[in-house]
C-alpha atoms as a PDB file:
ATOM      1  CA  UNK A   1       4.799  -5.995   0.204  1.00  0.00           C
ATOM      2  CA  UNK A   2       6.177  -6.224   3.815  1.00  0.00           C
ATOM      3  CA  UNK A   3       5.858  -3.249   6.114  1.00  0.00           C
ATOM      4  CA  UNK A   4      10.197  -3.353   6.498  1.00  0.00           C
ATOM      5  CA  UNK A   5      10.080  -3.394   2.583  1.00  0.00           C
ATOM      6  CA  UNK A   6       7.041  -0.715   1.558  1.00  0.00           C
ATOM      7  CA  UNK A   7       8.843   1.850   4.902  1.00  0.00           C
ATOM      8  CA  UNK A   8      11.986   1.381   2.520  1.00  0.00           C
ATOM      9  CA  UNK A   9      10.612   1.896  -0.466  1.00  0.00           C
ATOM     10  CA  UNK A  10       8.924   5.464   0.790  1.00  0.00           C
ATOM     11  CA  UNK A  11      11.824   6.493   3.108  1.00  0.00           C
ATOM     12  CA  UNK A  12      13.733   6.112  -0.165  1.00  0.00           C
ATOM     13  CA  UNK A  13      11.988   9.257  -1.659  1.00  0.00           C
ATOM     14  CA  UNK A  14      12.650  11.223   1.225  1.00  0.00           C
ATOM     15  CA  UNK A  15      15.245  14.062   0.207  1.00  0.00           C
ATOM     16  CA  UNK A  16      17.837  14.180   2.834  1.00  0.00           C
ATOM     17  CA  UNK A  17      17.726  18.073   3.862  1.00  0.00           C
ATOM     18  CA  UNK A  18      18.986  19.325   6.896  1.00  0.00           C
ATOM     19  CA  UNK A  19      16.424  19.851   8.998  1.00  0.00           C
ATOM     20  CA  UNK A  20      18.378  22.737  10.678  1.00  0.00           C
ATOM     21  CA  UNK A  21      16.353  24.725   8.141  1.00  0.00           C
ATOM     22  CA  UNK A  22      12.712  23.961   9.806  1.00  0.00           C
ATOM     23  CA  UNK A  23      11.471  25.223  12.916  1.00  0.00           C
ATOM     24  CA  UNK A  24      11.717  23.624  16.337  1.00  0.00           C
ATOM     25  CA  UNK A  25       8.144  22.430  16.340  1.00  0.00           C
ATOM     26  CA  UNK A  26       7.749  22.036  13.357  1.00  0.00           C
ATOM     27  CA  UNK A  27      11.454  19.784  12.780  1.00  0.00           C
ATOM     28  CA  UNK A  28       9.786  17.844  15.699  1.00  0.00           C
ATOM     29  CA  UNK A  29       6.562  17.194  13.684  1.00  0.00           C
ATOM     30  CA  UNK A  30       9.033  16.074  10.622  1.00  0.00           C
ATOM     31  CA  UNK A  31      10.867  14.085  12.563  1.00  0.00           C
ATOM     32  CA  UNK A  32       7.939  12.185  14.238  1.00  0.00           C
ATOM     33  CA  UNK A  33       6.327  11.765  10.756  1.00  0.00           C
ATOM     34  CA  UNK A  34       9.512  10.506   9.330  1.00  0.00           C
ATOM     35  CA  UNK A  35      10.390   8.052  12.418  1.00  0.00           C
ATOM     36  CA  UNK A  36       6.698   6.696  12.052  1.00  0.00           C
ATOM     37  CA  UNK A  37       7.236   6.477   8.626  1.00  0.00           C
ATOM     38  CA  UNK A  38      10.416   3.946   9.110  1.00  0.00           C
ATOM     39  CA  UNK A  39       8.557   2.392  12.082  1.00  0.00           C
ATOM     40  CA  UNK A  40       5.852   1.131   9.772  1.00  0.00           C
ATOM     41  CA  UNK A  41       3.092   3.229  11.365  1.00  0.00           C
ATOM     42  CA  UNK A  42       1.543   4.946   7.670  1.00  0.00           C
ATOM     43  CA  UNK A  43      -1.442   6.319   9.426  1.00  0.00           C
ATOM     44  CA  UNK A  44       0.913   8.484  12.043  1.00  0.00           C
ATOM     45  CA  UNK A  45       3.028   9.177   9.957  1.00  0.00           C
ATOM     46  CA  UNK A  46       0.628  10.900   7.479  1.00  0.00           C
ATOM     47  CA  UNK A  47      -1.191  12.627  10.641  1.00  0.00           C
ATOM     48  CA  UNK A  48       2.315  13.854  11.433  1.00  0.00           C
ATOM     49  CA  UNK A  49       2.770  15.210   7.930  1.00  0.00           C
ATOM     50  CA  UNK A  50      -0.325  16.748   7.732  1.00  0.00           C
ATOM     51  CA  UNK A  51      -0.060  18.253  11.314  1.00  0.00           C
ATOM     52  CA  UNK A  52       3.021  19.683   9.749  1.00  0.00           C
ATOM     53  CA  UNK A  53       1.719  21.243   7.053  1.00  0.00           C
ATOM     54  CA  UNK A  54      -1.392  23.161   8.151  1.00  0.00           C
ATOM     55  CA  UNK A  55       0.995  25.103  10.294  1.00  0.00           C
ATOM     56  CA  UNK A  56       4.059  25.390   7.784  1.00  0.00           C
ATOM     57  CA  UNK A  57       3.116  25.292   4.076  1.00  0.00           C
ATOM     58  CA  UNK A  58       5.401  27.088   3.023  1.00  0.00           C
ATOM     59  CA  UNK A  59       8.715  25.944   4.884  1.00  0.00           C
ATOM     60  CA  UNK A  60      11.633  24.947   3.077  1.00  0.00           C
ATOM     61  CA  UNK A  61      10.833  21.491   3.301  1.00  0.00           C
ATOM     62  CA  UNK A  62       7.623  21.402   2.686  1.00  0.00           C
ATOM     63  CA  UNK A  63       7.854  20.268  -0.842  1.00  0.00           C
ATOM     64  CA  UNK A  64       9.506  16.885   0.255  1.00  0.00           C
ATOM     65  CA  UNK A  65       6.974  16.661   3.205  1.00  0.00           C
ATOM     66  CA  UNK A  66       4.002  16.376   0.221  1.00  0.00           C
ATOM     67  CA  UNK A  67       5.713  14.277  -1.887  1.00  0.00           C
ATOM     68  CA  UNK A  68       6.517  12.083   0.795  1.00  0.00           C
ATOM     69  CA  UNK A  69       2.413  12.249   2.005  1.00  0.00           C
ATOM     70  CA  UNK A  70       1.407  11.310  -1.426  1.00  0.00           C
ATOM     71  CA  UNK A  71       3.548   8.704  -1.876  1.00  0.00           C
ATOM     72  CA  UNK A  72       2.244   7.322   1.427  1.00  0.00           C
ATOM     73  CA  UNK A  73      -1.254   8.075   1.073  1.00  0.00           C
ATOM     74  CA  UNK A  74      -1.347   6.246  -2.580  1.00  0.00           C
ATOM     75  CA  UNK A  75       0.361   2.939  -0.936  1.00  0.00           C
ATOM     76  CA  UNK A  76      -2.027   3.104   2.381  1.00  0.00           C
ATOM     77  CA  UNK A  77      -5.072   3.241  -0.543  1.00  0.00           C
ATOM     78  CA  UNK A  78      -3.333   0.431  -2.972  1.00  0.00           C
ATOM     79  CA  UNK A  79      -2.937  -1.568   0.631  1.00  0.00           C
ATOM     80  CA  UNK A  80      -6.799  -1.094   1.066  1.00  0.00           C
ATOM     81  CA  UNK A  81      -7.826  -1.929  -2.169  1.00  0.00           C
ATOM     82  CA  UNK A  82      -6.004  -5.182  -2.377  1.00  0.00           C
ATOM     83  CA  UNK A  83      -7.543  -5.790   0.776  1.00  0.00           C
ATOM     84  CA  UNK A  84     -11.024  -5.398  -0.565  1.00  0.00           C
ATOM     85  CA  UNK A  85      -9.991  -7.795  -3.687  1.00  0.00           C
ATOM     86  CA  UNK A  86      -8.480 -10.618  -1.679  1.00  0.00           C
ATOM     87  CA  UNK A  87     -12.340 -12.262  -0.838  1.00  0.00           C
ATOM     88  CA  UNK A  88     -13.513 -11.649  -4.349  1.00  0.00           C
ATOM     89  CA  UNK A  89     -10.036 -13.199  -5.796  1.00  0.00           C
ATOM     90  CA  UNK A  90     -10.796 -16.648  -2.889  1.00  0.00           C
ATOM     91  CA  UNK A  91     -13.996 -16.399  -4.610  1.00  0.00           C
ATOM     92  CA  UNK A  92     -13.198 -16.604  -7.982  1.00  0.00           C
ATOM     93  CA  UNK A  93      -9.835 -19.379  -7.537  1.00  0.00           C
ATOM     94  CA  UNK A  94     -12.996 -21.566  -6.006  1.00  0.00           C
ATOM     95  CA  UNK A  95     -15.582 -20.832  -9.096  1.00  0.00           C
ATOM     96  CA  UNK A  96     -12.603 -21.726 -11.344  1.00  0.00           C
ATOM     97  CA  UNK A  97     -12.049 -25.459  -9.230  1.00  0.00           C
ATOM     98  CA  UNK A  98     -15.730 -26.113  -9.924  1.00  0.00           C
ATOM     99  CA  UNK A  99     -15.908 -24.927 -13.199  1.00  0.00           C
ATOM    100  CA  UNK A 100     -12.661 -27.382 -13.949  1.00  0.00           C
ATOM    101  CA  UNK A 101     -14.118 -30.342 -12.090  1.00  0.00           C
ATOM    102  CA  UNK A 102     -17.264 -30.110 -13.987  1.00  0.00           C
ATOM    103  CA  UNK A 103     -15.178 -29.551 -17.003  1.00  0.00           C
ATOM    104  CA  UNK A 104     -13.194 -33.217 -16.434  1.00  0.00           C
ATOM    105  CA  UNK A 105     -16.911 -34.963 -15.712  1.00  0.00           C
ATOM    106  CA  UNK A 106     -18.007 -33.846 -19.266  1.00  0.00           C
ATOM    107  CA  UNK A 107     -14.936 -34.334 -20.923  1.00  0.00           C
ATOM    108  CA  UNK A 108     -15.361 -38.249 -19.276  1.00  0.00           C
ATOM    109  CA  UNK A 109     -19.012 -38.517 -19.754  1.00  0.00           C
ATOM    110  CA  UNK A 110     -17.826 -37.816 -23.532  1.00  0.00           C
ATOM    111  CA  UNK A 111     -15.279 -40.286 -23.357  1.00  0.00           C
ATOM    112  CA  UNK A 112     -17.950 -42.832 -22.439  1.00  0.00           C
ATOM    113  CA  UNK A 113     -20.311 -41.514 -25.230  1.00  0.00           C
ATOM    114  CA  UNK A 114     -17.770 -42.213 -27.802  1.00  0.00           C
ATOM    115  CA  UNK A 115     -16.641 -45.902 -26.388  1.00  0.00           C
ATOM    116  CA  UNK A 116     -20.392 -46.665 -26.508  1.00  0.00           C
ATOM    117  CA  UNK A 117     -20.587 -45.898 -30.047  1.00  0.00           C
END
């Protein structure tokens, strides 16, 4: 998933509130989180979002702020753990080469078994 494609996919779920609602510093923390968010920049945006809501749990949009962290924080994680798989899936393409090379020298070393006969 692209970084263009995955900040689309999350900015998607953000509710579109007015953020008239939210206090100054706190709009400013929202805003920052949100413009990292579309910027590509996950790991500011979820410091942004967290900043925001140590200091305002209980601001009016607060609930969109967490779903939009979780949302985030679950693709940063999937991101990491595909990253971790990638060697082990290199290494197992290249045990499945060998194991169908050695696969065709049997199959001909039968072939020449059975035109001995």
């Amino acid at each position: 998933m692209t970084v263009g494609r995955a900040g689309r996919i999350v900015g998607g779920v953000l509710l579109v509130l007015p953020l008239a609602f939210v206090s100054g510093c706190a709009r400013e923390l929202v805003t920052r989180g949100d413009d990292q968010l579309v910027a590509g920049n996950y790991r500011g945006a979820l410091a942004s979002y967290d900043q925001f809501l140590r200091s305002n749990p209980q601001d009016v949009v607060a609930d969109r702020v967490r779903a939009t962290r979780a949302l985030l924080a679950r693709y940063l994680q999937a991101e990491e753990e595909a990253a971790r798989a990638r060697p082990e899936l290199t290494d197992l393409r290249a045990e499945v080469t060998r194991l169908r090379a050695a696969l065709e020298k049997l199959k001909a070393i039968d072939v020449q078994t059975e035109q001995k006969r």
